[in-house]
C-alpha atoms as a PDB file:
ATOM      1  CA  UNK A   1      21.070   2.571  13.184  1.00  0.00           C
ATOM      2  CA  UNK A   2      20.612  -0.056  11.035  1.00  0.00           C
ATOM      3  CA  UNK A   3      20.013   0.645   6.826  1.00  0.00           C
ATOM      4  CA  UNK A   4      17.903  -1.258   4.784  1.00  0.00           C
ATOM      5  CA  UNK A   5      17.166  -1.118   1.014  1.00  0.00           C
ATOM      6  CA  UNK A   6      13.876   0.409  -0.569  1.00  0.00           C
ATOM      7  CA  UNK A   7      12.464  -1.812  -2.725  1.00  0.00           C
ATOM      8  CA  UNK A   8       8.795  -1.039  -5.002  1.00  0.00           C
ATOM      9  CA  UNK A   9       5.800  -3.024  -5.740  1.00  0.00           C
ATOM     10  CA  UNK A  10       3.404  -2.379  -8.567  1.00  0.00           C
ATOM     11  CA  UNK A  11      -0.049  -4.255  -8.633  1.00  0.00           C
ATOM     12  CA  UNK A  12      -3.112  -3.679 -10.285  1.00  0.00           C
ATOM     13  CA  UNK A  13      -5.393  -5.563  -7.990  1.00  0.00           C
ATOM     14  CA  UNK A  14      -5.598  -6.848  -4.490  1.00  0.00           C
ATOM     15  CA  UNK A  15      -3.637  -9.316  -3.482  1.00  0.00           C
ATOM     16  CA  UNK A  16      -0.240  -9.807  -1.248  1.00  0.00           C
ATOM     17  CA  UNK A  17       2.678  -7.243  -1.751  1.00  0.00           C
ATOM     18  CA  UNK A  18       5.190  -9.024   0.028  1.00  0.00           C
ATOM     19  CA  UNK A  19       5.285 -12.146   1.596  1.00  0.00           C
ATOM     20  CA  UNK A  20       7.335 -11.540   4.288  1.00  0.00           C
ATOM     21  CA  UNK A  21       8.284  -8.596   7.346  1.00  0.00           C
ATOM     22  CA  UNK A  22       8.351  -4.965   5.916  1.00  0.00           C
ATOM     23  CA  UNK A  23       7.823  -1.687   6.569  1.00  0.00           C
ATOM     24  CA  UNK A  24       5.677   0.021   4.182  1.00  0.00           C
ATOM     25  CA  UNK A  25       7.543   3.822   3.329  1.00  0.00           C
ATOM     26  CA  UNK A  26       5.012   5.561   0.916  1.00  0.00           C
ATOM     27  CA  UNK A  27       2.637   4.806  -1.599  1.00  0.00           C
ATOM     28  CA  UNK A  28       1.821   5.515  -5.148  1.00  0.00           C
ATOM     29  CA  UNK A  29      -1.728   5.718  -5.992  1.00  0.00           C
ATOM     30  CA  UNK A  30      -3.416   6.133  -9.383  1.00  0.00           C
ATOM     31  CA  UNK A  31      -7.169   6.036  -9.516  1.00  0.00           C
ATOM     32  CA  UNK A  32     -10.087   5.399 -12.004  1.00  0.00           C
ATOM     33  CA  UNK A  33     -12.374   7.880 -13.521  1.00  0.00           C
ATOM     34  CA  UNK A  34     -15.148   7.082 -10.997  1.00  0.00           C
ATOM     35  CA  UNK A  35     -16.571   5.162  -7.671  1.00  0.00           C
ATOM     36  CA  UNK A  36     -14.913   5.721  -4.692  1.00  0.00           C
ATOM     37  CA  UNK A  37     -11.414   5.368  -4.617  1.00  0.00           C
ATOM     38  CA  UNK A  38      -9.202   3.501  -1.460  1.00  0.00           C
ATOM     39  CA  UNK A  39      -6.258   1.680  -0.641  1.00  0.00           C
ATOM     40  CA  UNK A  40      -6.765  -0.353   2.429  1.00  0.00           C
ATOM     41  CA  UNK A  41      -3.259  -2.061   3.698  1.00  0.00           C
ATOM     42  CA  UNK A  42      -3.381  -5.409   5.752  1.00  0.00           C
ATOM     43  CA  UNK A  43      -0.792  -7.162   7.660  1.00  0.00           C
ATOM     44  CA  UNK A  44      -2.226 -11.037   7.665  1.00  0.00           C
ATOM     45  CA  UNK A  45      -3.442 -11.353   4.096  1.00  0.00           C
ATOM     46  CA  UNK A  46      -6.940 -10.654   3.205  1.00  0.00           C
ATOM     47  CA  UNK A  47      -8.510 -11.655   6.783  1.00  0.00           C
ATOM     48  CA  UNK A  48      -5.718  -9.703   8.186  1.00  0.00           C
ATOM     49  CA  UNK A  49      -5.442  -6.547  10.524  1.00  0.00           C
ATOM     50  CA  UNK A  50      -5.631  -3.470   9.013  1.00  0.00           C
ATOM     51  CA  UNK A  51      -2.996  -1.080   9.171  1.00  0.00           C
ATOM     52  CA  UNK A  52      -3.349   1.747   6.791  1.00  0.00           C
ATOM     53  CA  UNK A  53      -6.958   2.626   5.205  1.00  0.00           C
ATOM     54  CA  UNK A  54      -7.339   5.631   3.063  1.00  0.00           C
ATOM     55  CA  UNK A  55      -9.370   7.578   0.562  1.00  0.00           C
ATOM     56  CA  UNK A  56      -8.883   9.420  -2.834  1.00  0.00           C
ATOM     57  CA  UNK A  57     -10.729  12.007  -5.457  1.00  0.00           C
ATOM     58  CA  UNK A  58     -11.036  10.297  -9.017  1.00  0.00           C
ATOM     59  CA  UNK A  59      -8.560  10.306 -12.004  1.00  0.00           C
ATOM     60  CA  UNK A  60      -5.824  11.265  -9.826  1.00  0.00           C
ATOM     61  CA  UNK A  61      -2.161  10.012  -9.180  1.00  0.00           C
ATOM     62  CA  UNK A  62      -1.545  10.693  -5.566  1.00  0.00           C
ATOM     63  CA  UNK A  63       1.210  10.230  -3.400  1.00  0.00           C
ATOM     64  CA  UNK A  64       1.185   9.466   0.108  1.00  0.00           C
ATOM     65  CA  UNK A  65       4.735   9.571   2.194  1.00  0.00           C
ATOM     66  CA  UNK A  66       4.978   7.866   5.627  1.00  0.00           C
ATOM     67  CA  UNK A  67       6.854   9.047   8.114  1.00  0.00           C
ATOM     68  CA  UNK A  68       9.834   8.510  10.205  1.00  0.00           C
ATOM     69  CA  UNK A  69      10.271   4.548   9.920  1.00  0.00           C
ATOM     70  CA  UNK A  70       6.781   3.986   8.168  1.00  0.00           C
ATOM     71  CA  UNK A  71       4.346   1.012   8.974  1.00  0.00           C
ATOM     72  CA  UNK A  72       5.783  -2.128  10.170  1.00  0.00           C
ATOM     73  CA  UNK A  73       4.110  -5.046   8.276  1.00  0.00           C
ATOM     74  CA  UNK A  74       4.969  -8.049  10.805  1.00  0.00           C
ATOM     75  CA  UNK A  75       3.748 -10.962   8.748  1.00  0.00           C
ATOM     76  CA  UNK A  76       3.104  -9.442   5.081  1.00  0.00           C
ATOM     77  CA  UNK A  77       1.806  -6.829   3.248  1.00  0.00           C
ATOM     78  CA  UNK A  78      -1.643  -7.417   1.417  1.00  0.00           C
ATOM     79  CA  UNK A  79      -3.719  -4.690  -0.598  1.00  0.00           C
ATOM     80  CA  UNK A  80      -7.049  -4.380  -1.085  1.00  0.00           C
ATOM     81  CA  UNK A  81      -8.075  -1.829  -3.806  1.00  0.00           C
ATOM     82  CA  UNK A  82     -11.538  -0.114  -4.931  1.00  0.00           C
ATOM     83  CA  UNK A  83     -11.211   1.732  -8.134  1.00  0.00           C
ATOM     84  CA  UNK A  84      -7.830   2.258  -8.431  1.00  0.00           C
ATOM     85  CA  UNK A  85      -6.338   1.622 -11.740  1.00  0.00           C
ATOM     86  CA  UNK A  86      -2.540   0.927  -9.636  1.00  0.00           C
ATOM     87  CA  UNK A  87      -0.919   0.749  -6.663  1.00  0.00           C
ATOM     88  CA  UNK A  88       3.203   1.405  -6.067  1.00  0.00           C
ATOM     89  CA  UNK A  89       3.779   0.319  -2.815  1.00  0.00           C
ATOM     90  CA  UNK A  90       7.807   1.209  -1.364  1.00  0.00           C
ATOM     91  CA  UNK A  91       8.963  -0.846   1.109  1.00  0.00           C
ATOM     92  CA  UNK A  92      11.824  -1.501   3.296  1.00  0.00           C
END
């Protein structure tokens, strides 16, 4: 089996995570005192595909583990965020 290092991501606003092939592990999440919170993950860069869209409640911190080898980002990892005051993104 072969190891890899975990490495983390903070951003504040959408734009690419990593420019290069990862897998995405688990993500931190802290959103804004209103609207409607989500995280949407895209493998391509803003046009891309999406691989991981989700919801949250307001002024929260939530934390969202992937399991067994989490997603595999083939070209790069691009966020798109709706009131969210910050992503952590954990990669591999």
């Amino acid at each position: 089996m072969a190891i890899s290092d975990v490495f983390a991501v903070t951003r504040t606003s959408d734009g690419t995570v990593f420019g290069g092939r990862s897998r995405v592990r688990q993500i931190q999440v802290h959103t804004s005192g209103s609207g409607s919170p989500a995280v949407v993950l895209k493998d391509g860069g803003s046009g891309g595909t999406t691989l991981l869209s989700l919801t949250f409640t307001t002024s929260n911190v939530h934390s969202v583990n992937i399991p067994d080898n989490g997603i595999l980002f083939p070209t790069d990892v691009y966020l798109d965020l709706t009131a969210c005051e910050g992503v952590t993104v954990f990669l591999s």
